[in-house]
C-alpha atoms as a PDB file:
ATOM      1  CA  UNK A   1     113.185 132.095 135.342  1.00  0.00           C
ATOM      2  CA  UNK A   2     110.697 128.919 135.316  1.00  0.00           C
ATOM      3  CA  UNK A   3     107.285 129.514 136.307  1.00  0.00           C
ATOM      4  CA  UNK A   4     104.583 126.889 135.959  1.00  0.00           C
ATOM      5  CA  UNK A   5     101.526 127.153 134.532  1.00  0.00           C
ATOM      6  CA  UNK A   6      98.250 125.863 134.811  1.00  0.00           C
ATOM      7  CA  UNK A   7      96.505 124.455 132.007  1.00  0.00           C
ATOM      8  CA  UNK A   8      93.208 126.970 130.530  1.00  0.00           C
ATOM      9  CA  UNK A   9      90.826 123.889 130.926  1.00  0.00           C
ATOM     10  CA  UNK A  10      90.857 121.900 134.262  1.00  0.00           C
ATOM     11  CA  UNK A  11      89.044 118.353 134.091  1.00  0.00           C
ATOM     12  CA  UNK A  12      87.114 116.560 136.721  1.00  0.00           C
ATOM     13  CA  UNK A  13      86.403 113.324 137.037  1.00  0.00           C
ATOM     14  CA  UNK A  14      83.300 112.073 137.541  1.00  0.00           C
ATOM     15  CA  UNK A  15      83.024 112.084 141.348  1.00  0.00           C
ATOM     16  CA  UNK A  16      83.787 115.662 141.528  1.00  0.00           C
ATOM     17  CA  UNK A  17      81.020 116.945 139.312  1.00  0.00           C
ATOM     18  CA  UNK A  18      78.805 115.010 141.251  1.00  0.00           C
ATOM     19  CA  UNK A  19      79.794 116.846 144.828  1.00  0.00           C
ATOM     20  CA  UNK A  20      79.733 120.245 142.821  1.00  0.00           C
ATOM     21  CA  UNK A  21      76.062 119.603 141.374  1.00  0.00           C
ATOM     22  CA  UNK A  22      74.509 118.027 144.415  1.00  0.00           C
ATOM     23  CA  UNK A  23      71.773 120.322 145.921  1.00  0.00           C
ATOM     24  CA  UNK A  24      72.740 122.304 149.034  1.00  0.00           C
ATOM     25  CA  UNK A  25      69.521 122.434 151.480  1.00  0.00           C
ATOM     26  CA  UNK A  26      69.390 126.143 152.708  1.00  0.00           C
ATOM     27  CA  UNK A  27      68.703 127.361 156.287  1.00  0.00           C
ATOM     28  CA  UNK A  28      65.716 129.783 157.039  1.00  0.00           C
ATOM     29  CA  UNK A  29      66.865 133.308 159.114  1.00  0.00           C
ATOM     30  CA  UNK A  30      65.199 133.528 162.008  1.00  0.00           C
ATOM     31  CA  UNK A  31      66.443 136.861 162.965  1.00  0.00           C
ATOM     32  CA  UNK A  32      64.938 138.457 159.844  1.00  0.00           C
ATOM     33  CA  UNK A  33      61.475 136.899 160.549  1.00  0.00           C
ATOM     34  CA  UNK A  34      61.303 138.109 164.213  1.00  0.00           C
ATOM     35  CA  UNK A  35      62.590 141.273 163.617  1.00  0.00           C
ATOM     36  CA  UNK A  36      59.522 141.855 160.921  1.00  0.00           C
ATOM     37  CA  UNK A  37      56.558 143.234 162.992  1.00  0.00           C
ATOM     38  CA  UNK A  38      59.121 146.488 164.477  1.00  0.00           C
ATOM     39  CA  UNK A  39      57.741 149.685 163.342  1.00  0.00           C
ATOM     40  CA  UNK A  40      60.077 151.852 161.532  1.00  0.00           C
ATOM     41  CA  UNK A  41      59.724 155.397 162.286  1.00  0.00           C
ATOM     42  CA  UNK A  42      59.616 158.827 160.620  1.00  0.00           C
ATOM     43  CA  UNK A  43      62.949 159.378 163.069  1.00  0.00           C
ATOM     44  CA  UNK A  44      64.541 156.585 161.906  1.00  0.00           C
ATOM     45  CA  UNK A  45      63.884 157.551 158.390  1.00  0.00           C
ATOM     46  CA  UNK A  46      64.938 160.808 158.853  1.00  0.00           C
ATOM     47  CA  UNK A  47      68.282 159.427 159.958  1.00  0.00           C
ATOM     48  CA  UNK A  48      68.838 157.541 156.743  1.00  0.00           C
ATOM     49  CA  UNK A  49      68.207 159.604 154.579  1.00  0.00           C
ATOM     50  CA  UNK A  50      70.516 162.399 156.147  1.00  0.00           C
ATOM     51  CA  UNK A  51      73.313 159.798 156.216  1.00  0.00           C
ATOM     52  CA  UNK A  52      73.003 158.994 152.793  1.00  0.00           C
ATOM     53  CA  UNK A  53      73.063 162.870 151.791  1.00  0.00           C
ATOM     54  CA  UNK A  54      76.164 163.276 153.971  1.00  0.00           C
ATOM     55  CA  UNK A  55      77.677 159.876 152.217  1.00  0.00           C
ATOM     56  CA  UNK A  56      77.396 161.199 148.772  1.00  0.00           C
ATOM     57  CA  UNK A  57      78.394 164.788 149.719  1.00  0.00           C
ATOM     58  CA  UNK A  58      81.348 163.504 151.149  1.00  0.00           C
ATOM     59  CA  UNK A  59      82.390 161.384 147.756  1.00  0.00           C
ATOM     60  CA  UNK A  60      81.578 164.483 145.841  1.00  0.00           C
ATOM     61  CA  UNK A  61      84.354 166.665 147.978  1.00  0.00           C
ATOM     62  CA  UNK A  62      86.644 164.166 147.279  1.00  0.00           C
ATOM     63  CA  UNK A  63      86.487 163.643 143.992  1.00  0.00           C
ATOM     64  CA  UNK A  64      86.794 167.430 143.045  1.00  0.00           C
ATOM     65  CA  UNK A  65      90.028 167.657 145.073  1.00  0.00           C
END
């Protein structure tokens, strides 16, 4: 059976590397930065932290079965 194979070092000619290295301007969230000034209450922590609880209890179950 024939099977081909690609060579362990691939090279690039010199257009390539300069596409891969140009700089890539990034964009800003906006969502992030409005939701900021929400309060985040005791209920809300409360929540979380009984989710995670009932996460890791749940992985523990399973793994001793």
């Amino acid at each position: 059976m024939k099977s081909s194979v690609m060579p362990s070092t691939v090279q690039l000619n010199e257009e390539a590397k300069i596409e891969l290295t140009q700089e890539v301007e990034e964009t800003v969230a906006t969502e992030a930065i409005n939701n900021k000034n929400e309060t985040f209450t005791v209920s809300q922590m409360w929540n979380r932290q009984r989710q995670v609880r009932s996460a890791s209890d749940r992985i523990r179950k399973w793994n001793l079965n």
